[in-house]
C-alpha atoms as a PDB file:
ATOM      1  CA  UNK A   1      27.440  40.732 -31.845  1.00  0.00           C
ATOM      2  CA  UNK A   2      26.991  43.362 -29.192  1.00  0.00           C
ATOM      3  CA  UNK A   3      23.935  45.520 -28.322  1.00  0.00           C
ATOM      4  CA  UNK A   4      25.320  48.118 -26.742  1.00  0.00           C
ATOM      5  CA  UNK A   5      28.919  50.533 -28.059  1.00  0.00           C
ATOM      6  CA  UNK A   6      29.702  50.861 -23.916  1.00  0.00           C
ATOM      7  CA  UNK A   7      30.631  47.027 -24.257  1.00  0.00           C
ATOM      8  CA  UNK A   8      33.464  47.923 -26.581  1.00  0.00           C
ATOM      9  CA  UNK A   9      37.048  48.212 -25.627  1.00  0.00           C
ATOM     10  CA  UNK A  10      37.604  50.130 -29.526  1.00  0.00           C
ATOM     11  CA  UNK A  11      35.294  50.318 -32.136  1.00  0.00           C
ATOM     12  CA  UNK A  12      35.227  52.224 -35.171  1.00  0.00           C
ATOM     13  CA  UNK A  13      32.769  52.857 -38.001  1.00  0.00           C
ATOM     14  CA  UNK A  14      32.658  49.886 -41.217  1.00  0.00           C
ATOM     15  CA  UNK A  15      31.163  49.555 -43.976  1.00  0.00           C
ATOM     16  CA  UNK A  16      27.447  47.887 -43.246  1.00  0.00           C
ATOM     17  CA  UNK A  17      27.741  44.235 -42.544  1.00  0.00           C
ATOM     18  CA  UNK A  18      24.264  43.361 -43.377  1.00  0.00           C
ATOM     19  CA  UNK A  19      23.080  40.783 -41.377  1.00  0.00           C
ATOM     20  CA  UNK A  20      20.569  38.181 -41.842  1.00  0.00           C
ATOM     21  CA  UNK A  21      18.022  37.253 -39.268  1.00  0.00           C
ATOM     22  CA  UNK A  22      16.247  33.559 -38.449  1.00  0.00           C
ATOM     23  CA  UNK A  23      12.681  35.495 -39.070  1.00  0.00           C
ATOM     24  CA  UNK A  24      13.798  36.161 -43.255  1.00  0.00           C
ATOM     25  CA  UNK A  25      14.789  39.913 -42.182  1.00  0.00           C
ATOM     26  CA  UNK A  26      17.725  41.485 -42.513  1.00  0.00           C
ATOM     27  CA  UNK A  27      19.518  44.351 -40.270  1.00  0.00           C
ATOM     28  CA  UNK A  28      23.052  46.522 -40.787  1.00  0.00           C
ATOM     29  CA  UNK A  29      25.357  46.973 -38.522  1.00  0.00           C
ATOM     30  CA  UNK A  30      27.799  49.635 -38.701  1.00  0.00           C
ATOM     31  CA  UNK A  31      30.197  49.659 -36.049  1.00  0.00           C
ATOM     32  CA  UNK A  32      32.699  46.849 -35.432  1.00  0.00           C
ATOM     33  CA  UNK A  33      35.709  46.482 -32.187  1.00  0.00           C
ATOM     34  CA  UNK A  34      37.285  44.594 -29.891  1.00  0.00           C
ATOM     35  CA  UNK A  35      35.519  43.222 -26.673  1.00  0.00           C
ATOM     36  CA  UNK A  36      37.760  41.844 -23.833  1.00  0.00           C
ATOM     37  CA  UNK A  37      35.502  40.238 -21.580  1.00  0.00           C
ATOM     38  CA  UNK A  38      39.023  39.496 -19.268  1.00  0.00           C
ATOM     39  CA  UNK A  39      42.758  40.042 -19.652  1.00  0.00           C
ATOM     40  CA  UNK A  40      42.951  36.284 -21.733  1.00  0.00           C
ATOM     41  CA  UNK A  41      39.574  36.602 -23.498  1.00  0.00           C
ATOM     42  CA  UNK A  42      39.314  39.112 -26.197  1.00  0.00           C
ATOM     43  CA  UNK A  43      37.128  39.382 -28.683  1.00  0.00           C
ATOM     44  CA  UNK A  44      38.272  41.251 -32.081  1.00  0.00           C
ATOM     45  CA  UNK A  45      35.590  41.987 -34.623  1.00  0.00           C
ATOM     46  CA  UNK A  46      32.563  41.887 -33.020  1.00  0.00           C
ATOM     47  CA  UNK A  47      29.929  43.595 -34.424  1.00  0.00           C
ATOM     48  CA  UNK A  48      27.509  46.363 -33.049  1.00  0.00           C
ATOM     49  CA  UNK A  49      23.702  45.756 -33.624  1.00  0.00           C
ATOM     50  CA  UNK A  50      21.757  48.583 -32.139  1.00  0.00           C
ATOM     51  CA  UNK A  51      18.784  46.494 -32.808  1.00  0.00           C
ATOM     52  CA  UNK A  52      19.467  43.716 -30.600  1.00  0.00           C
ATOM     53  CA  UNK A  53      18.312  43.385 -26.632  1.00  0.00           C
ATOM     54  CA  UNK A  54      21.041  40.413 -26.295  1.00  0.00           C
ATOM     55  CA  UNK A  55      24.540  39.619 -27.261  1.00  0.00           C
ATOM     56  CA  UNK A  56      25.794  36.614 -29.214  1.00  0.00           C
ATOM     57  CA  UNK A  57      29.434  35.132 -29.686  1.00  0.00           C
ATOM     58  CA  UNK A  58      29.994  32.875 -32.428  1.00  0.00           C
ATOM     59  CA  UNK A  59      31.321  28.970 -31.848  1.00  0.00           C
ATOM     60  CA  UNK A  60      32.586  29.244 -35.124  1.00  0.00           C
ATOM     61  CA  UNK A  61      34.218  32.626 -35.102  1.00  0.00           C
ATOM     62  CA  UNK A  62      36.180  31.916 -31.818  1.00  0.00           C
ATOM     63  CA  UNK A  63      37.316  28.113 -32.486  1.00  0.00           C
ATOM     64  CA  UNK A  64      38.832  29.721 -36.139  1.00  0.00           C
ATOM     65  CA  UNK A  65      40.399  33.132 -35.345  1.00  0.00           C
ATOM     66  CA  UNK A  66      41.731  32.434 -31.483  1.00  0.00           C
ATOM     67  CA  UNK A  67      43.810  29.951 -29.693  1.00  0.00           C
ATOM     68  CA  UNK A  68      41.079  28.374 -27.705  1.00  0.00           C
ATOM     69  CA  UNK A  69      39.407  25.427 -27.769  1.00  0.00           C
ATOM     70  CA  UNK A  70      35.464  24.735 -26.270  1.00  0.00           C
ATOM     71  CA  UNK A  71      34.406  21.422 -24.744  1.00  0.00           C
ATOM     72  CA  UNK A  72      30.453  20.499 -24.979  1.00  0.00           C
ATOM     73  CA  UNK A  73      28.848  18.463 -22.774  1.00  0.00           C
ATOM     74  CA  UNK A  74      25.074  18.304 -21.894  1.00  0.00           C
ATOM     75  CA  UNK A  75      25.040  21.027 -19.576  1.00  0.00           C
ATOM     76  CA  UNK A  76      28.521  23.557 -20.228  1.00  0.00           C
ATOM     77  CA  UNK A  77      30.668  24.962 -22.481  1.00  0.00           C
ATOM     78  CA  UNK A  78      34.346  25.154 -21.066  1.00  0.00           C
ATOM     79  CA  UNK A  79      36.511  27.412 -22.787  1.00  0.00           C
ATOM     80  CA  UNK A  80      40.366  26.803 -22.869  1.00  0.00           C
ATOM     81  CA  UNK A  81      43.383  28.579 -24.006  1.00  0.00           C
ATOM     82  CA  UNK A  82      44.759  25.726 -27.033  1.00  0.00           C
ATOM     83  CA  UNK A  83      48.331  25.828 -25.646  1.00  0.00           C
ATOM     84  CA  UNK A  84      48.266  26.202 -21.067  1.00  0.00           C
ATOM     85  CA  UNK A  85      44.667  24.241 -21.550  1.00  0.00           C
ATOM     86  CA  UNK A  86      43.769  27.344 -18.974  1.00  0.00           C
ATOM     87  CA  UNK A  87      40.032  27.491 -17.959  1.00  0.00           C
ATOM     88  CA  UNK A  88      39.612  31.108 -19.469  1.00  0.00           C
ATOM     89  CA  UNK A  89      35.172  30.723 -19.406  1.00  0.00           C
ATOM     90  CA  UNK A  90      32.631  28.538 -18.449  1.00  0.00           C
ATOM     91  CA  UNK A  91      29.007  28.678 -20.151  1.00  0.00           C
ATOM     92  CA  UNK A  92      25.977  27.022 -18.849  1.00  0.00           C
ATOM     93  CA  UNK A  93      23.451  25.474 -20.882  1.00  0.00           C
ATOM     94  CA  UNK A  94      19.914  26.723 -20.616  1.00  0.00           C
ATOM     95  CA  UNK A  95      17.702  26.271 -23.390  1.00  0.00           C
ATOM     96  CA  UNK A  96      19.264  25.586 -25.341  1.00  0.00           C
ATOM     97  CA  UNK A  97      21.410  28.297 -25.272  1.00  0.00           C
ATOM     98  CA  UNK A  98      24.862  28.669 -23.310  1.00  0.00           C
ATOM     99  CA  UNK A  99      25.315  31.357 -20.941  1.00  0.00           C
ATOM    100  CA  UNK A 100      28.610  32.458 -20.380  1.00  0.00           C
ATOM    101  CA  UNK A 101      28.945  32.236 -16.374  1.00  0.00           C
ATOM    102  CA  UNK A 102      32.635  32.539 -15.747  1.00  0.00           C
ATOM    103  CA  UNK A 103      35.458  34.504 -16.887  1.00  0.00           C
ATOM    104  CA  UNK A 104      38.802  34.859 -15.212  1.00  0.00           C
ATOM    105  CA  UNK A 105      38.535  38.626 -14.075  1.00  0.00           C
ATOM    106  CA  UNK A 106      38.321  40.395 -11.173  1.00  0.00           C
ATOM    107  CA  UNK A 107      35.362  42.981 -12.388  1.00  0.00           C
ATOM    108  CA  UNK A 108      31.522  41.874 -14.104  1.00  0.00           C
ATOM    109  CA  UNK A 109      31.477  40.884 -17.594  1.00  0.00           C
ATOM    110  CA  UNK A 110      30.158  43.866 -19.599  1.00  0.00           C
ATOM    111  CA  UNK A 111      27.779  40.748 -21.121  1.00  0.00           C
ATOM    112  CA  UNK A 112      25.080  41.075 -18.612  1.00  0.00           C
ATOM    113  CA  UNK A 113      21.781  40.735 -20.004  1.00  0.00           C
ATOM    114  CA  UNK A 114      20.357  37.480 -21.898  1.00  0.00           C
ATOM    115  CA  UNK A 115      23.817  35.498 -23.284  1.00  0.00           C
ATOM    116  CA  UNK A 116      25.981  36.423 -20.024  1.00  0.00           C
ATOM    117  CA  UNK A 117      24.341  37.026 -16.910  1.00  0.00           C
ATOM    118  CA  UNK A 118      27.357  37.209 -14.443  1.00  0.00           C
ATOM    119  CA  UNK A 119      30.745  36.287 -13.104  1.00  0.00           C
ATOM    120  CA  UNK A 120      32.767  34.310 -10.560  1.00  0.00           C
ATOM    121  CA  UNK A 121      36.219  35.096  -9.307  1.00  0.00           C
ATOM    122  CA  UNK A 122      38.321  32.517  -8.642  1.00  0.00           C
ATOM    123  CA  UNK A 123      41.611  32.659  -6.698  1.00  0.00           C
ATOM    124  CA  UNK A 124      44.221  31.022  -9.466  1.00  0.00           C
ATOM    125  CA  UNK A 125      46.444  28.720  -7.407  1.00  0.00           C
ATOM    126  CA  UNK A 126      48.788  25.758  -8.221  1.00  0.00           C
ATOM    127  CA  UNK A 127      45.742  23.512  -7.322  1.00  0.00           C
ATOM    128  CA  UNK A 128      42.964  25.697  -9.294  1.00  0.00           C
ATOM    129  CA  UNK A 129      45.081  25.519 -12.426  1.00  0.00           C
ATOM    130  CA  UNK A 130      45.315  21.702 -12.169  1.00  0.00           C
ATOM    131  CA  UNK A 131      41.925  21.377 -11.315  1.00  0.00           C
ATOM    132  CA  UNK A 132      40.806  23.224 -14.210  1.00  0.00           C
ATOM    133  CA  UNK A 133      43.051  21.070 -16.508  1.00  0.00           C
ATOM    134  CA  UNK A 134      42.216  17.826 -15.291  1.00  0.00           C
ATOM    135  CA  UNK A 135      38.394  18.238 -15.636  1.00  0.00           C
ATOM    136  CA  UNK A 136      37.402  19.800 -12.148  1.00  0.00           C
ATOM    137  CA  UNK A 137      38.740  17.174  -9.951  1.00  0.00           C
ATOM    138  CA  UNK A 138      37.555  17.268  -6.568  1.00  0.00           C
ATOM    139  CA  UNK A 139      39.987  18.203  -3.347  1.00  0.00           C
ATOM    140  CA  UNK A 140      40.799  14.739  -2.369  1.00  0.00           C
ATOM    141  CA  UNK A 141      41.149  13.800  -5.922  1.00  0.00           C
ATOM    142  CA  UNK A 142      43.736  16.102  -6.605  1.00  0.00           C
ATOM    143  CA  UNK A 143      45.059  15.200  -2.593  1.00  0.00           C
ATOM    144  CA  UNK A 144      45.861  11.914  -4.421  1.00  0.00           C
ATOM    145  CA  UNK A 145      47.571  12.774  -7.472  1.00  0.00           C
ATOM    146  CA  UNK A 146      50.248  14.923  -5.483  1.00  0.00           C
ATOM    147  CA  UNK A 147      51.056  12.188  -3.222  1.00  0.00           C
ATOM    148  CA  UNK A 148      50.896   9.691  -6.206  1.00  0.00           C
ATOM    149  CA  UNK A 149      53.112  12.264  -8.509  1.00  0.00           C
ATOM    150  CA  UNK A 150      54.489  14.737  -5.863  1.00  0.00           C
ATOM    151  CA  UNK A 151      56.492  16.533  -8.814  1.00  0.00           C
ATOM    152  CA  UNK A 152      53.310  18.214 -10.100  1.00  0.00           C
END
């Protein structure tokens, strides 16, 4: 869900989604489009609620309708394309809440207010993409595995 229509890539109008709130209140929302928050992380159907200060993106709408896969521990969220295992975001964990922090684009994530709050852009090199497969190894870590396996 999205507070704001300048967010969206498309929308159009829907039918109301109604929309039920922790609080026992309920709220419409009548627009619905696509978010790309980079070139590999695109969000289709997300819904526009006027009514909200903040933006939310659901676990369970993501790990069902794309090829990605999320990682929990007690501080992140990682967020992977299923098939390259690319690092495509990173959230942080503040209470209780993750923040999405990182997203492989150039320009700031339109998400800027309470759920994202900004980005990082990282050079993608033969050593970034193994380091973001193999769990953020460090520099000499990765040193290592070349000269142990000096076909990777």
């Amino acid at each position: 869900m999205a507070s704001s229509l300048h967010w969206f890539k498309t929308y159009a109008k829907i039918d109301p989604v109604v929309i039920h709130l922790p609080n026992r209140t309920t709220i419409s929302a009548h627009h619905s489009g696509t978010v790309e928050l980079s070139p590999c992380f695109i969000l289709h159907n997300v819904l526009y609620v006027s009514f909200f200060h903040f933006n939310l993106i659901s676990i369970s709408q993501i790990v069902s309708t794309l090829p990605y896969s999320l990682t929990f521990t007690f501080d992140f969220c990682k967020i992977q394309e299923m098939n390259s295992l690319r690092m495509i975001g990173l959230a942080k964990l503040r209470k209780r809440l993750c923040y999405l922090t990182y997203s492989k684009m150039s320009t700031p994530l339109p998400f800027n207010n309470s759920v994202i709050n900004h980005t990082v852009a990282t050079p993608i090199t033969i050593s970034n993409i193994w380091h973001f497969r193999l769990g953020h190894l460090s520099g000499n870590k990765l040193n290592i595995l070349c000269q142990t396996y000096p076909f990777i």
